[in-house]
Protein backbone atom coordinates (compact mmCIF):
# COMPACT_ATOMS: atom_id res chain seq x y z
CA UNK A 1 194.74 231.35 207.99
CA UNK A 2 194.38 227.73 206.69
CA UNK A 3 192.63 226.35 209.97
CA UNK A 4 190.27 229.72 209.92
CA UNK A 5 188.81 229.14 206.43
CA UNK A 6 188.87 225.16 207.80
CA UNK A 7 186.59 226.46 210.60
CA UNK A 8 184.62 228.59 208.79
CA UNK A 9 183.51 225.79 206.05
CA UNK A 10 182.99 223.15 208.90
CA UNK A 11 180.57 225.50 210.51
CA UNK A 12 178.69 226.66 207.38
CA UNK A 13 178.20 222.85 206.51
CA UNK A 14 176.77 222.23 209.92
CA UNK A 15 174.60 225.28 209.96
CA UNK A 16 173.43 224.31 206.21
CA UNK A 17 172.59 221.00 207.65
CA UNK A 18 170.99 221.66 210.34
CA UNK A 19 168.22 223.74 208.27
CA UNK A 20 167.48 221.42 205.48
CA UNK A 21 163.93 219.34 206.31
CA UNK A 22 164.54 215.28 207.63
CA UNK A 23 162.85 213.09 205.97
CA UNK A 24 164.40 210.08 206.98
CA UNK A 25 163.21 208.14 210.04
CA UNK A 26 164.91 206.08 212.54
CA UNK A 27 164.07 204.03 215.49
CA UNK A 28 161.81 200.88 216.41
CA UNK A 29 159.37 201.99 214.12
CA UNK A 30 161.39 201.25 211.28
CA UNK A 31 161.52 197.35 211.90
CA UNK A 32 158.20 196.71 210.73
CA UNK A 33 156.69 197.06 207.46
CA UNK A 34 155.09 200.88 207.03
CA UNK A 35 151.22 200.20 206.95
CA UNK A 36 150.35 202.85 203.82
CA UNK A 37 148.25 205.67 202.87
CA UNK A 38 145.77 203.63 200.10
CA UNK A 39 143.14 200.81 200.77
CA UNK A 40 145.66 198.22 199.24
CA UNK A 41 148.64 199.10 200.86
CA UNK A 42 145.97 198.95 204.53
CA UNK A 43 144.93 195.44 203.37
CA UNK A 44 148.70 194.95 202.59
CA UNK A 45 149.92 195.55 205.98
CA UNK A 46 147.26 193.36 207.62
CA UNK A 47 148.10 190.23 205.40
CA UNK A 48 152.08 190.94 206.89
CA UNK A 49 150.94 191.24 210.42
CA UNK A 50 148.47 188.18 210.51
CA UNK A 51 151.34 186.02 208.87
CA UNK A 52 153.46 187.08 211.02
CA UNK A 53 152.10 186.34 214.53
CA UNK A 54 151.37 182.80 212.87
CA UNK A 55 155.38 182.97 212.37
CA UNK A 56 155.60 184.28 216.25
CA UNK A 57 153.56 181.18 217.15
CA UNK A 58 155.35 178.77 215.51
CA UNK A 59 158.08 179.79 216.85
CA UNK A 60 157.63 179.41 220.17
CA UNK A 61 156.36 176.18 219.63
CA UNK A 62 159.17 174.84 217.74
CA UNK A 63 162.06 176.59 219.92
CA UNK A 64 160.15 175.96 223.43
CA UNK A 65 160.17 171.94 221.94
CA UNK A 66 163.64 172.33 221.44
CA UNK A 67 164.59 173.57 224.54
CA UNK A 68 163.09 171.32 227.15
CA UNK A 69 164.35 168.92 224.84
CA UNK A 70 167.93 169.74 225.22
CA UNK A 71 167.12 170.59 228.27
CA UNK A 72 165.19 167.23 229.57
CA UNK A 73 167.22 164.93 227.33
CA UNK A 74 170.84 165.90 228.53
CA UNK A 75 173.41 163.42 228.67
CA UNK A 76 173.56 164.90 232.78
CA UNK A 77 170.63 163.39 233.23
CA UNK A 78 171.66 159.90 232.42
CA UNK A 79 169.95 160.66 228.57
CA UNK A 80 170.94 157.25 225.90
CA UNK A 81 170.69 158.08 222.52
CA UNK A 82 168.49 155.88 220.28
CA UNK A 83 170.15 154.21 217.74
CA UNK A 84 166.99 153.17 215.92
CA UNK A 85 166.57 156.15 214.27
CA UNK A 86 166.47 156.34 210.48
CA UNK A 87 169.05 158.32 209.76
CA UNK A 88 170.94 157.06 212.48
CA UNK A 89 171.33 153.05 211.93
CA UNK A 90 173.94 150.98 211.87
CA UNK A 91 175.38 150.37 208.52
CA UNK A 92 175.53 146.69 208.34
CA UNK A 93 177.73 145.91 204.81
CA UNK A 94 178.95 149.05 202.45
CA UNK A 95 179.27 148.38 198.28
CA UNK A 96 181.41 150.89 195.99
CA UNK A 97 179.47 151.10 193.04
CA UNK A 98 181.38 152.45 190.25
CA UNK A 99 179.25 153.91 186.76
CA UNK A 100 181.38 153.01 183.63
CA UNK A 101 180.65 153.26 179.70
CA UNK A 102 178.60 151.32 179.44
CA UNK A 103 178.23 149.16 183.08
CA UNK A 104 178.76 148.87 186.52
CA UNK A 105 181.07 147.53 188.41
CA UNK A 106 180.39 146.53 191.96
CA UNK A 107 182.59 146.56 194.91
CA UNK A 108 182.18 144.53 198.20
CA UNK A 109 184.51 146.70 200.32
CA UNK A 110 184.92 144.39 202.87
CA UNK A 111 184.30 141.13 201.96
CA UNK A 112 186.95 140.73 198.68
CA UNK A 113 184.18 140.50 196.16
CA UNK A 114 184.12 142.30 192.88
CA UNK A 115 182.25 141.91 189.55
CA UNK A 116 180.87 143.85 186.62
CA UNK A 117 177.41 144.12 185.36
CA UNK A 118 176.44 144.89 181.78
CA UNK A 119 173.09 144.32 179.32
CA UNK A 120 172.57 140.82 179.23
CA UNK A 121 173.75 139.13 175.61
CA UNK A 122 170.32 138.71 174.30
CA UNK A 123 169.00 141.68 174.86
CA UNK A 124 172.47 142.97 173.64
CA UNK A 125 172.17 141.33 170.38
CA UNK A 126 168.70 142.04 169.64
CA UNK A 127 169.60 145.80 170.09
CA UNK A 128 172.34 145.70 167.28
CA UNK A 129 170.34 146.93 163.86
CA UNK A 130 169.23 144.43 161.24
CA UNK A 131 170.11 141.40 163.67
CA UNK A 132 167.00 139.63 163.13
CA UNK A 133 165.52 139.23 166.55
CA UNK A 134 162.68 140.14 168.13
CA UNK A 135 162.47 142.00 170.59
CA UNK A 136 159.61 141.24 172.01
CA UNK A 137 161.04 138.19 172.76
CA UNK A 138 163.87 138.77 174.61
CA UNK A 139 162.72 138.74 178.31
CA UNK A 140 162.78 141.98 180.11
CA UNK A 141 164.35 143.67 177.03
CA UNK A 142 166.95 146.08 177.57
CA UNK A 143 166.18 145.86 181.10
CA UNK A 144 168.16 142.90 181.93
CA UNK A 145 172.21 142.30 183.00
CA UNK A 146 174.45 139.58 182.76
CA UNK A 147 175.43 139.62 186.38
CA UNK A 148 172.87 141.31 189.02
CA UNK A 149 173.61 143.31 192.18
CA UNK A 150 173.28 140.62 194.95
CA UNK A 151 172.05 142.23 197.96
CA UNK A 152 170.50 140.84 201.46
CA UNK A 153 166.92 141.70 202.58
CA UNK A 154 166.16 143.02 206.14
CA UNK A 155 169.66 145.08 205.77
CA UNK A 156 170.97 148.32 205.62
CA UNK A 157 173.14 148.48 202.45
CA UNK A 158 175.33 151.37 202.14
CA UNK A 159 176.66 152.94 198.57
CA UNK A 160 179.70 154.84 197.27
CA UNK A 161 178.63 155.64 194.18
CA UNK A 162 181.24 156.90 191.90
CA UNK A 163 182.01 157.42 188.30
CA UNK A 164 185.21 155.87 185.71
CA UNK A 165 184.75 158.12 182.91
CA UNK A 166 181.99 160.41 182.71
CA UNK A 167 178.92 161.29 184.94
CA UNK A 168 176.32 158.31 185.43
CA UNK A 169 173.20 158.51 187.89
CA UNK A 170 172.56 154.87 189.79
CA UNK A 171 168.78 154.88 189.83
CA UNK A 172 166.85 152.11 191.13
CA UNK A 173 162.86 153.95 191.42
CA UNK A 174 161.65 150.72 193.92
CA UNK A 175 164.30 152.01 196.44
CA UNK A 176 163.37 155.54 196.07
CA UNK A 177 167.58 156.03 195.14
CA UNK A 178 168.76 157.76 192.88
CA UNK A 179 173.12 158.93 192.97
CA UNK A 180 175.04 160.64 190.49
CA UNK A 181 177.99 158.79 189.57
CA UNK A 182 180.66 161.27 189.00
CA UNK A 183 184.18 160.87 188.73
CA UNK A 184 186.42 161.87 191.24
CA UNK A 185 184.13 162.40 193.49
CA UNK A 186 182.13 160.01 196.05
CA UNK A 187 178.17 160.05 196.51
CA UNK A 188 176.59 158.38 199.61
CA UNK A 189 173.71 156.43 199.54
CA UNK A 190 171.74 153.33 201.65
CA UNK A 191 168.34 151.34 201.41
CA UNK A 192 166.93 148.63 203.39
CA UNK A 193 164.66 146.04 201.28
CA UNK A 194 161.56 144.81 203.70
CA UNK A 195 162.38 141.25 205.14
CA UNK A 196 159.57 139.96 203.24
CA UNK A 197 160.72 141.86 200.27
CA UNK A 198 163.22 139.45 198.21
CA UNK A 199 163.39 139.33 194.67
CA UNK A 200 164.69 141.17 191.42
CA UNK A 201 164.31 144.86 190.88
CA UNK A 202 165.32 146.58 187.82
CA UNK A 203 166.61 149.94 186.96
CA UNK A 204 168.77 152.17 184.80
CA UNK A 205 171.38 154.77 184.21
CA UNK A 206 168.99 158.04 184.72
CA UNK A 207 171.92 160.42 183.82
CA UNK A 208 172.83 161.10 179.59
CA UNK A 209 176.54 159.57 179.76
CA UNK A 210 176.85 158.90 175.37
CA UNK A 211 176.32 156.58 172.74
CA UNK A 212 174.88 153.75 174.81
CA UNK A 213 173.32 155.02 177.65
CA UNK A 214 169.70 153.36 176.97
CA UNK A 215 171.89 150.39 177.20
CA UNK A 216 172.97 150.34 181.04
CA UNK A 217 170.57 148.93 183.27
CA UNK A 218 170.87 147.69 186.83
CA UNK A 219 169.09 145.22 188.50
CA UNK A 220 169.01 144.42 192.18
CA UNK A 221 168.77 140.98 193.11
CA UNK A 222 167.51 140.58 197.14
CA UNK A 223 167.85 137.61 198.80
CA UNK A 224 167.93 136.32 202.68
CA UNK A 225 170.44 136.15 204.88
CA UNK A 226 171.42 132.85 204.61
CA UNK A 227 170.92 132.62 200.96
CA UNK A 228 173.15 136.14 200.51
CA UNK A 229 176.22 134.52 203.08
CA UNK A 230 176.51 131.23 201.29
CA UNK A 231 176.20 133.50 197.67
CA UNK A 232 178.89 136.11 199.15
CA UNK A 233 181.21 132.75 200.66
CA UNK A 234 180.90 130.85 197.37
CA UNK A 235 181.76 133.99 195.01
CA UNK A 236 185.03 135.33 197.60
CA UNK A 237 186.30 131.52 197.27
CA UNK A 238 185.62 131.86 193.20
CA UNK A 239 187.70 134.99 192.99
CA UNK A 240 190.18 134.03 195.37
CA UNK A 241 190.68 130.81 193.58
CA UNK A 242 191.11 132.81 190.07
CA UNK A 243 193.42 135.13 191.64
CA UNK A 244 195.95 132.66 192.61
CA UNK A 245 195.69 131.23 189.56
CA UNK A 246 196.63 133.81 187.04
CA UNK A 247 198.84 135.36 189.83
CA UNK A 248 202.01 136.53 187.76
CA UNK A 249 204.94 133.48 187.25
CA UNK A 250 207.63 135.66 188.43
CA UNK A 251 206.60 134.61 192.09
CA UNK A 252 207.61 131.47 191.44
CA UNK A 253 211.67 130.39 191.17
CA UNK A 254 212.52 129.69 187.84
CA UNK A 255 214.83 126.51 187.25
CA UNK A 256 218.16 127.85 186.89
CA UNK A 257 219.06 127.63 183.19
CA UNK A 258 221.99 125.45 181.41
CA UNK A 259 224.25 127.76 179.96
CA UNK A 260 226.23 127.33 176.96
CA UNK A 261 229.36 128.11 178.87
CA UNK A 262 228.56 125.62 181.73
CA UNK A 263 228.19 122.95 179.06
CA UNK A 264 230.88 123.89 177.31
CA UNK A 265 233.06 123.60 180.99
CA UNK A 266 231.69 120.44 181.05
CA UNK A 267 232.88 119.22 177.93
CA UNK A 268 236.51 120.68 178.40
CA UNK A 269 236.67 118.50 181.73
CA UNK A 270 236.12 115.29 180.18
C-alpha cells in the first residue's frame, strides 16, 4: 500500500515537471556573457568581447614565452642559472636590526659587533621644553644619532628587522626601504649603496610607536671596503676587549679565606 501511494507521488511529480515551461539554459552558451536586448547592453557585450581577445592575446604571448623558456632553458640541456639577478644575489654580510623605545640597536650577526643608536645629545637637549637652545642651531636637528649604522658601499646588506617592545617601521627613503619592526616576528630586507655612493643618509621611525617617536631617527653611514673592514676590525677588538673586562669575577679562583677556626688551630698548636 505504502510503496503504491510512493509510486503514485513519484510519478505525479515527474509528470508535473515535465509540463512546467524551462527557462533555464545550459550548455557552451552559457560561458560567455549574454549580449542583451537594449542598445547599452549591445555596446556592453562588445566592450567584453574586444577586452577579451586582448586577454586571449596576451596570453599566448606570455604562456608561449614561458614555455619555450622552460622548455629551451632546461637544466637537460646543460641550462646555468644566473646568479646576477636582482632578486637572486648573493647576500654578502646580514645585520639584525632591532626597533626599541626610543632607538635601535644594531646587530652584526656574524662578525660579533653590536651597538645602539639613539638622537644625538644636542639635538636631545634642545628638544627638552624651556632648555634654552636653539634649534636652529643644532646641526641636522632631530635628524641626527649618537652612533650611525656603518655600512659598506658596492654591497648587498641584508636586514632582520625586528621589534623589542612595540611596532617600529625602519625607513630610510634614499634606499627606497621601508620594514616594520614588530615584535616577535622577523621582516626581511636588503639594499646595495652605488660604489660611488658613500656618505651619510638619514632617516626615521615611519611607524607611531608613543611618546617619543619624532625622536628616533636613523642614519646610515656608507663607507668603502677597506674603510668599513678596518671600522668593523677595530670595533669587534673594542667589544671584545670590554667583554673580558667586565666578564663576571666568579671565573676567577678566589684566594682561599683564613678562617677563624684555622687561626684559632694555629694558636692552640703553639
Amino acid at each position: 500500500m505504502i510503496r503504491e501511494k510512493l509510486g503514485f507521488l513519484v510519478f505525479a511529480l515527474a509528470a508535473s515537471a515535465g509540463a512546467l515551461p524551462v527557462y533555464a539554459e545550459s550548455g557552451w552558451n552559457q560561458l560567455n556573457m549574454t549580449r542583451g536586448v537594449t542598445h547599452i547592453s549591445r555596446e556592453i557585450y562588445a566592450l567584453h568581447m574586444r577586452i577579451f581577445w586582448i586577454c586571449v592575446v596576451i596570453g599566448v604571448v606570455v604562456f608561449g614565452a614561458m614555455i619555450w623558456s622552460i622548455i629551451t632553458h632546461r637544466k637537460s640541456r646543460g641550462a646555468v642559472p644566473d646568479v646576477t639577478l636582482v632578486h637572486n644575489t648573493k647576500v654578502e654580510f646580514t645585520v639584525k636590526v632591532t626597533g626599541f623605545q626610543w632607538g635601535w640597536e644594531y646587530d652584526y650577526l656574524d662578525d660579533g659587533v653590536m651597538y645602539y643608536s639613539r638622537l644625538d645629545h644636542q639635538s636631545d637637549a634642545a628638544r627638552e621644553l624651556a632648555s634654552g637652545i636653539d634649534p636652529t642651531t643644532v646641526p641636522h636637528y632631530l635628524l641626527n644619532v649618537d652612533h650611525p649604522f656603518v655600512v659598506p658601499v658596492d654591497t648587498k646588506v641584508r636586514l632582520l628587522v625586528t621589534g623589542a617592545d612595540v611596532i617600529h617601521s625602519w625607513w630610510m627613503p634614499a634606499f627606497g626601504v621601508k620594514k616594520d619592526a614588530i615584535p616577535g616576528f622577523v621582516n626581511e630586507a636588503w639594499f646595495k649603496i652605488d660604489k660611488d655612493k658613500p656618505g651619510l643618509y638619514r632617516g626615521q621611525c615611519a611607524e607611531l610607536c608613543g611618546r617619543d617617536h619624532g625622536f628616533m631617527p636613523i642614519v646610515v653611514d656608507a663607507r668603502s671596503k677597506e674603510d668599513f673592514a678596518a671600522w668593523l676590525k677595530e670595533k669587534a677588538a673594542e667589544q671584545k676587549q670590554a667583554a673580558a673586562a667586565t666578564a663576571p669575577a666568579a671565573n676567577t679562583p678566589a684566594a682561599a679565606p683564613t678562617t677563624v677556626a684555622a687561626a684559632a688551630s694555629g694558636a692552640g698548636s703553639s
